[in-house]
C-alpha atoms as a PDB file:
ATOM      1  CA  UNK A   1     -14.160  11.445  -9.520  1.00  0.00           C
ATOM      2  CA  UNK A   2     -16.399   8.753  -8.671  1.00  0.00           C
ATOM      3  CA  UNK A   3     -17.308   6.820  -5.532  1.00  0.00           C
ATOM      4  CA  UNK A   4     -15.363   4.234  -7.043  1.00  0.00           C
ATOM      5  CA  UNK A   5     -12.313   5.963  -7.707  1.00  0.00           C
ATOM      6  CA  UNK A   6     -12.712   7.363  -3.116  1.00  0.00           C
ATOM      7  CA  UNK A   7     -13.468   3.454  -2.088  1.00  0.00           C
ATOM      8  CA  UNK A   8      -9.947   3.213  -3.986  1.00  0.00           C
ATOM      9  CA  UNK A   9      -8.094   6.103  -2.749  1.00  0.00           C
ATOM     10  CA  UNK A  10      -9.290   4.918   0.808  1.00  0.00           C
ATOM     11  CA  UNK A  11      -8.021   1.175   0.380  1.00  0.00           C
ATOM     12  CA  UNK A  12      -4.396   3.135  -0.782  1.00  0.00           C
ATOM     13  CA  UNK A  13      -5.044   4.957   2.442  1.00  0.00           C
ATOM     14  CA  UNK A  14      -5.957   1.812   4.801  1.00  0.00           C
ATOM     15  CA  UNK A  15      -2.951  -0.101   3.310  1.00  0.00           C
ATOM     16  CA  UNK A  16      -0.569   3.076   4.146  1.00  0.00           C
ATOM     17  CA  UNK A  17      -2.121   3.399   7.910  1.00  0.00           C
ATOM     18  CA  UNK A  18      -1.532  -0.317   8.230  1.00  0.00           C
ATOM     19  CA  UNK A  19       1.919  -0.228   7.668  1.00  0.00           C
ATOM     20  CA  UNK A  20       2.710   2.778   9.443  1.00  0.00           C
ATOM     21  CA  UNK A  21       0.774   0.749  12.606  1.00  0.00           C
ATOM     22  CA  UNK A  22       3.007  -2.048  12.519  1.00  0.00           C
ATOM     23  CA  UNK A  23       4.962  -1.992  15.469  1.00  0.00           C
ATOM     24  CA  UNK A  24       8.646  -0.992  15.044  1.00  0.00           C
ATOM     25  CA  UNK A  25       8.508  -0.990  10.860  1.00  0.00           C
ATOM     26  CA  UNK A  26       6.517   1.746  11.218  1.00  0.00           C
ATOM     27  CA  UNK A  27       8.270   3.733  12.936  1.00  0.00           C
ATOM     28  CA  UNK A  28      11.290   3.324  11.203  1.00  0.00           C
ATOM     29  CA  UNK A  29       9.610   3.894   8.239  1.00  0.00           C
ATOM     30  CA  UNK A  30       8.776   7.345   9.318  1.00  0.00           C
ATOM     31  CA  UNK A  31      12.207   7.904  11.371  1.00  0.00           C
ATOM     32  CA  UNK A  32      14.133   7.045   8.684  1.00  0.00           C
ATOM     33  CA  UNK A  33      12.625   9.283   5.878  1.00  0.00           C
ATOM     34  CA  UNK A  34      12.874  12.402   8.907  1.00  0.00           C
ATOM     35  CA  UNK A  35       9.262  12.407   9.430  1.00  0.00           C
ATOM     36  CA  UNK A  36       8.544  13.401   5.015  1.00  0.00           C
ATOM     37  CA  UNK A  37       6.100   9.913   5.246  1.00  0.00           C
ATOM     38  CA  UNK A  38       4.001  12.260   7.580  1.00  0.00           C
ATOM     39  CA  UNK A  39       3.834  14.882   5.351  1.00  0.00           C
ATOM     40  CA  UNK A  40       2.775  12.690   2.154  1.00  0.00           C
ATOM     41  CA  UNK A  41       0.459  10.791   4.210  1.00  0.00           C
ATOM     42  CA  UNK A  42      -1.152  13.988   5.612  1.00  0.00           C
ATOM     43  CA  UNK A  43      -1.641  15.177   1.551  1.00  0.00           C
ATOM     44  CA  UNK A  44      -3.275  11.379   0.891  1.00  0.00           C
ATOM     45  CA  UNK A  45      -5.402  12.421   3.629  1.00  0.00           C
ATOM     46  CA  UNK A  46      -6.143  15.969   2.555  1.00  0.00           C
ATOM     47  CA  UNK A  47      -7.203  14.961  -0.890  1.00  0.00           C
ATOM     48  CA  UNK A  48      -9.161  11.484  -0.002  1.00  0.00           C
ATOM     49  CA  UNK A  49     -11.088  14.638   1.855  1.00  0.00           C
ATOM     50  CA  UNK A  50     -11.918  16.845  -0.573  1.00  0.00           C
ATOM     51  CA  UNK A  51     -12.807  13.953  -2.532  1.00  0.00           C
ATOM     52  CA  UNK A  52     -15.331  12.372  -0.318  1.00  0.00           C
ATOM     53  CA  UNK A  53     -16.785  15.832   0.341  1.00  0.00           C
ATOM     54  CA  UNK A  54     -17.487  16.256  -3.639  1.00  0.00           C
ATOM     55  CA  UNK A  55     -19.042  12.800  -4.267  1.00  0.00           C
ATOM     56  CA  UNK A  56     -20.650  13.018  -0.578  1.00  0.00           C
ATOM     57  CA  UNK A  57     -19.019  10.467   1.168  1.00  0.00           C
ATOM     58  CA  UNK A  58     -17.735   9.175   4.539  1.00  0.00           C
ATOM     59  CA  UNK A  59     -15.468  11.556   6.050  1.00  0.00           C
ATOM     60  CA  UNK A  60     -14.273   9.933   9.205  1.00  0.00           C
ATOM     61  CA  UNK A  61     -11.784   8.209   8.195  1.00  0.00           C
ATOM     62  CA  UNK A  62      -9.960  10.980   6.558  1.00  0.00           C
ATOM     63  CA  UNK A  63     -10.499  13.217   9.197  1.00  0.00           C
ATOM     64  CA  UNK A  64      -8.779  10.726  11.629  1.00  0.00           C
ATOM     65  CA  UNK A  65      -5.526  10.447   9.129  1.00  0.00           C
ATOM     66  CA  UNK A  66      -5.370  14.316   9.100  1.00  0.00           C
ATOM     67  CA  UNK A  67      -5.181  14.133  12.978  1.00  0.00           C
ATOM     68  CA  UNK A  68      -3.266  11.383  12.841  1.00  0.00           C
ATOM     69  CA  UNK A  69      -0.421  12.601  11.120  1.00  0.00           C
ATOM     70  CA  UNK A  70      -0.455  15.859  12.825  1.00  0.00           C
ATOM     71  CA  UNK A  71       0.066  14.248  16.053  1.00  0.00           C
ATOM     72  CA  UNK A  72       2.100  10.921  15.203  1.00  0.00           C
ATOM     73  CA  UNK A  73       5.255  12.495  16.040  1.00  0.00           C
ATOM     74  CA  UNK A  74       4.512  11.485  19.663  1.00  0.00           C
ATOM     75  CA  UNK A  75       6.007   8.042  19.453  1.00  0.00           C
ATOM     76  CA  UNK A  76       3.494   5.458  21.184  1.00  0.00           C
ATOM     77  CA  UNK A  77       0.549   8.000  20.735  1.00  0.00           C
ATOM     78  CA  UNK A  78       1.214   7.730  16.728  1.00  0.00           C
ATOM     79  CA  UNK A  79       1.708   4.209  16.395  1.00  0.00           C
ATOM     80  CA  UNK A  80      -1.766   4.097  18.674  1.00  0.00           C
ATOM     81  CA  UNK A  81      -3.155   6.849  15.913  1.00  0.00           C
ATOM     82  CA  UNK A  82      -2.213   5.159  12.979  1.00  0.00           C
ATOM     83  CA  UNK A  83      -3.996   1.638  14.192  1.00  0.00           C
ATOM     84  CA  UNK A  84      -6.622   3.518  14.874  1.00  0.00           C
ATOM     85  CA  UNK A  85      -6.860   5.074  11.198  1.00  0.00           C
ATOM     86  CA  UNK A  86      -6.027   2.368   9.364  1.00  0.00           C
ATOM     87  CA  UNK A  87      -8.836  -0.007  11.541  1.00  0.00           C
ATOM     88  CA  UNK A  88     -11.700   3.450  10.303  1.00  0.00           C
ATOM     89  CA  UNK A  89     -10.306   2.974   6.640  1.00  0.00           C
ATOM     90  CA  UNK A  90     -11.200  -1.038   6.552  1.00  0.00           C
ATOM     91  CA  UNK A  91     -14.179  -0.684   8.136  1.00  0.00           C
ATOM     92  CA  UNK A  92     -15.084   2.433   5.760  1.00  0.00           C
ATOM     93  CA  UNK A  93     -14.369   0.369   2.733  1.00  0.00           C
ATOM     94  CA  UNK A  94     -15.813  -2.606   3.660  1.00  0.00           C
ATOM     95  CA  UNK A  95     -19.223  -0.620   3.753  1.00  0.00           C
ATOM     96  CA  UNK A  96     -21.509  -0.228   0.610  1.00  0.00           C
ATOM     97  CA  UNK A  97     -20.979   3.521   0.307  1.00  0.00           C
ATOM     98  CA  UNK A  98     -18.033   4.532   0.049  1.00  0.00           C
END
């Protein structure tokens, strides 16, 4: 893959975290598929990962979504996670490199 094709796995990834940080919607997103958004989020994660790490690319971003959805079972902590992610993901993509 090319840097292109991480810059738009990450933007997939920033739109995702937004949502999921949206007070309320995100949490019944994630309540009401019993937690599975977690789990497929976590994979998006996983693989924007190993991707960056081929075409040697930022990593923090990902690294905070694998976190993030290991630990955003905690109700306010979570929706605090996720903001957090999804504000790493903008600012990551906004950059030259992606």
């Amino acid at each position: 893959m090319q840097a292109r094709d991480v810059k738009n796995l990450k933007l997939i990834a920033a739109i995702v975290e937004t949502i999921l940080a949206l007070p309320f919607i995100g949490g019944l997103i994630v309540i009401g598929t019993a937690w599975l958004t977690l789990v497929i989020v976590l994979a998006l994660h996983i693989a924007i990962l190993a991707v960056a790490s081929q075409n040697k690319a930022k990593k923090v971003a990902p690294i905070m979504g694998i976190i993030t959805n290991v630990l955003a079972w905690i109700p306010v902590v979570g929706w605090l996670l996720h903001l957090v992610t999804a504000i790493l993901y903008w600012v990551d993509i906004s950059g030259k490199k992606a």
